[in-house]
C-alpha atoms as a PDB file:
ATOM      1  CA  UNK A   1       2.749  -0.121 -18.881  1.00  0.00           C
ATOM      2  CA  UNK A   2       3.876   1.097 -15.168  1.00  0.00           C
ATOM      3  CA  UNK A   3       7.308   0.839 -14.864  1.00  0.00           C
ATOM      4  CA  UNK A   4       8.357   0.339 -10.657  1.00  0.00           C
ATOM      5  CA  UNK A   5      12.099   1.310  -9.543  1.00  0.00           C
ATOM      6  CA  UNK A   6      12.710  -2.012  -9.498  1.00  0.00           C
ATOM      7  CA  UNK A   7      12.616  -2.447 -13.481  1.00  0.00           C
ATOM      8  CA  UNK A   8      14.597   0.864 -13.976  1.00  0.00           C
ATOM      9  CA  UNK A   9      17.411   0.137 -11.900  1.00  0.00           C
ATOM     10  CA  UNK A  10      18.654  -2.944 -13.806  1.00  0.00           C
ATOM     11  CA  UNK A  11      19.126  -0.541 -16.831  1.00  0.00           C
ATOM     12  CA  UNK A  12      20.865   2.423 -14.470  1.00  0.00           C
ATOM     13  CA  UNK A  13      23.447  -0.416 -13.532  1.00  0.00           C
ATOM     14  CA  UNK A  14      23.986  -1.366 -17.301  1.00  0.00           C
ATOM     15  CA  UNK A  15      24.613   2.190 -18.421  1.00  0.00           C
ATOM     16  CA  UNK A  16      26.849   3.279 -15.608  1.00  0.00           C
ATOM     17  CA  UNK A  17      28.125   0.464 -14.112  1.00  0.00           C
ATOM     18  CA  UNK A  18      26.879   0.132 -10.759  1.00  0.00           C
ATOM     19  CA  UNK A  19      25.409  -2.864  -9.190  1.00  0.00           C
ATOM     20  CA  UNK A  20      21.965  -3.181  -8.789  1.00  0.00           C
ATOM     21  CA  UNK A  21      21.357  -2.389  -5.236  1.00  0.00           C
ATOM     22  CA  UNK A  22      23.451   0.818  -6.191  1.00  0.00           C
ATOM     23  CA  UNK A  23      21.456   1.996  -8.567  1.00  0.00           C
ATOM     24  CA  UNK A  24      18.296   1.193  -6.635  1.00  0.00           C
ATOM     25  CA  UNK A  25      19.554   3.724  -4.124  1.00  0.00           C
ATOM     26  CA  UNK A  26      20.537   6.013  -6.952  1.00  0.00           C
ATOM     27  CA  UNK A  27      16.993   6.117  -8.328  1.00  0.00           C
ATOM     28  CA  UNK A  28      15.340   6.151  -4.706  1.00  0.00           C
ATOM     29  CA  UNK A  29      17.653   9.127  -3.854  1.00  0.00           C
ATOM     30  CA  UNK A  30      16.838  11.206  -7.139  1.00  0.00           C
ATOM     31  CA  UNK A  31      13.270  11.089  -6.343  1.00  0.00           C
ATOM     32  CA  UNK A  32      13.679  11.915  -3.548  1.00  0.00           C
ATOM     33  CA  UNK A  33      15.747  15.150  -3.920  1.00  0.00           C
ATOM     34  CA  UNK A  34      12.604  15.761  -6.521  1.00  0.00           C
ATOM     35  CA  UNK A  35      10.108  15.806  -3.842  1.00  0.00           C
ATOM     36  CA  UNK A  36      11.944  17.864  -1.453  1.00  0.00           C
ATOM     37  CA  UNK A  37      12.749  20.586  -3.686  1.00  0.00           C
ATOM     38  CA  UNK A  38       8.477  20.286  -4.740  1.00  0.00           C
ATOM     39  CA  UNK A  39       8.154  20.426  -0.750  1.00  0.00           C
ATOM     40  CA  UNK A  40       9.913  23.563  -0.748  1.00  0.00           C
ATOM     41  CA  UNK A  41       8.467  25.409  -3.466  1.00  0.00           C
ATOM     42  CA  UNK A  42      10.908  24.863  -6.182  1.00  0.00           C
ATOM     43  CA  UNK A  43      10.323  23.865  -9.869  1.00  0.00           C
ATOM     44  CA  UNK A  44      12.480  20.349 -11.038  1.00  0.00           C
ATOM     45  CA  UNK A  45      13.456  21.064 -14.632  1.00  0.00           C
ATOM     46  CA  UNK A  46      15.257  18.163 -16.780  1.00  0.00           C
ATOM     47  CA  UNK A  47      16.890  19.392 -20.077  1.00  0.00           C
ATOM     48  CA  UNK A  48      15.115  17.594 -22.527  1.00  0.00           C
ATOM     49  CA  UNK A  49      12.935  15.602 -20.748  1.00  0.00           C
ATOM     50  CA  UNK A  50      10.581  17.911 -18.920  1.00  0.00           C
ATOM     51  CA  UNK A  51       9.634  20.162 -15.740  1.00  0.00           C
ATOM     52  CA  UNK A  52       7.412  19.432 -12.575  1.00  0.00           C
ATOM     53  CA  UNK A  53       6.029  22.582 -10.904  1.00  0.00           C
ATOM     54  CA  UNK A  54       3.518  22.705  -8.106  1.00  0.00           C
ATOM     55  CA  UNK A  55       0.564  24.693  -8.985  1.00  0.00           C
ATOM     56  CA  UNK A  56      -2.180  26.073  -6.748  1.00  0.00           C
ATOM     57  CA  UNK A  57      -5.629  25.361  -7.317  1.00  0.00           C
ATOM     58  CA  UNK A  58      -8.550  27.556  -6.017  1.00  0.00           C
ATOM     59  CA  UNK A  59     -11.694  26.336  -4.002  1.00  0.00           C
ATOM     60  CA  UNK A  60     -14.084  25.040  -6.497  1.00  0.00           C
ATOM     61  CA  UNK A  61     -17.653  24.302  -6.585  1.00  0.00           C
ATOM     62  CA  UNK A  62     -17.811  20.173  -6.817  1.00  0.00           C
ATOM     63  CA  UNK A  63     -20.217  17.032  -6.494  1.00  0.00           C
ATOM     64  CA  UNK A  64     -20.374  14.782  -3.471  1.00  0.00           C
ATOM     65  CA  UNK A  65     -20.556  11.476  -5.762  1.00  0.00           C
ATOM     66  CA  UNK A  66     -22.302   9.901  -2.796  1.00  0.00           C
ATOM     67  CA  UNK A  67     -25.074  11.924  -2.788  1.00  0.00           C
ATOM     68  CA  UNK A  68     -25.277  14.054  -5.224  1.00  0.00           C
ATOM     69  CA  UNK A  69     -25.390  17.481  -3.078  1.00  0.00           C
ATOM     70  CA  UNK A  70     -22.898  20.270  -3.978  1.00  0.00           C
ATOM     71  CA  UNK A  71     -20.088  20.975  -2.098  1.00  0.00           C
ATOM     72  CA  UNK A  72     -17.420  23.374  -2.142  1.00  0.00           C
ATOM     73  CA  UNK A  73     -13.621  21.564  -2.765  1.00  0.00           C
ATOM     74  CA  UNK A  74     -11.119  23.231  -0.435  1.00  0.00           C
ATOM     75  CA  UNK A  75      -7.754  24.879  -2.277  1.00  0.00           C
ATOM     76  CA  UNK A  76      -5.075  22.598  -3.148  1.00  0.00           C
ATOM     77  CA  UNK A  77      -1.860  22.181  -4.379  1.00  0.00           C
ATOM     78  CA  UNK A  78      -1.268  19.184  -7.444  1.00  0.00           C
ATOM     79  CA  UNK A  79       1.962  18.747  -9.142  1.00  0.00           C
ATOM     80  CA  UNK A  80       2.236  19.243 -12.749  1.00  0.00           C
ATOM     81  CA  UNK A  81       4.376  18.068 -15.122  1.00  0.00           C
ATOM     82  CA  UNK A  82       4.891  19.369 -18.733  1.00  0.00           C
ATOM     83  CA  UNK A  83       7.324  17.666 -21.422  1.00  0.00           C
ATOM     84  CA  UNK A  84       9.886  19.128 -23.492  1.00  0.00           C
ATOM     85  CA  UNK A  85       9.439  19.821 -26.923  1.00  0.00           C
ATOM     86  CA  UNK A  86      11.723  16.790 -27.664  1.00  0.00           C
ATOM     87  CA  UNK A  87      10.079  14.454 -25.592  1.00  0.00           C
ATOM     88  CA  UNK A  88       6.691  15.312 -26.970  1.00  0.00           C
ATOM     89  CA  UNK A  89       8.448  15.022 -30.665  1.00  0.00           C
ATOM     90  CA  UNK A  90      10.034  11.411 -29.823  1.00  0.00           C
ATOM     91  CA  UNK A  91       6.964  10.337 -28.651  1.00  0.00           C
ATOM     92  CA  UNK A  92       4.850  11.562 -31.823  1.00  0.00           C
ATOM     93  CA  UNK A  93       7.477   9.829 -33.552  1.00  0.00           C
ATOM     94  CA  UNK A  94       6.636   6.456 -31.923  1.00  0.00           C
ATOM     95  CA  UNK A  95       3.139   6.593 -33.705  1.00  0.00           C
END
């Protein structure tokens, strides 16, 4: 299931008490602060939930899946995200 801002903010407004719109701008400005500090270089760790890190990928050999030739992929950078310990155990638990 994808879950849009939209659905999480009704549930930020039930736990803390602000009204929807609030907490739509809550949400909207937490991601936001995420990507800038990614932007800038900078690792977002949540206690107990997880940590997104940019990492750098070399050029790679690759497959034009139009035509078949080889290519070479230019570097890149991709975000990665790795769960906590307790994350990964709740969601073993949900099994």
């Amino acid at each position: 299931m994808l879950v849009h801002v939209a659905q999480v903010a009704p549930k930020v407004s039930n736990e803390i008490g602000l009204t929807n719109k609030k907490s739509i701008e809550t949400v909207d400005n937490i991601i936001e602060i995420i990507k800038s500090t990614l932007e800038s270089g900078e690792d977002v760790l949540f206690s107990g939930f997880g940590e997104f890190s940019i990492l750098e990928k070399n050029v790679r050999k690759g497959r034009n899946p139009a035509t078949g030739n080889d290519m070479m992929l230019p570097a890149r950078k991709v975000v990665n995200f790795k769960c906590s310990g307790n994350l990964r155990e709740r969601i073993s638990r949900k099994d």
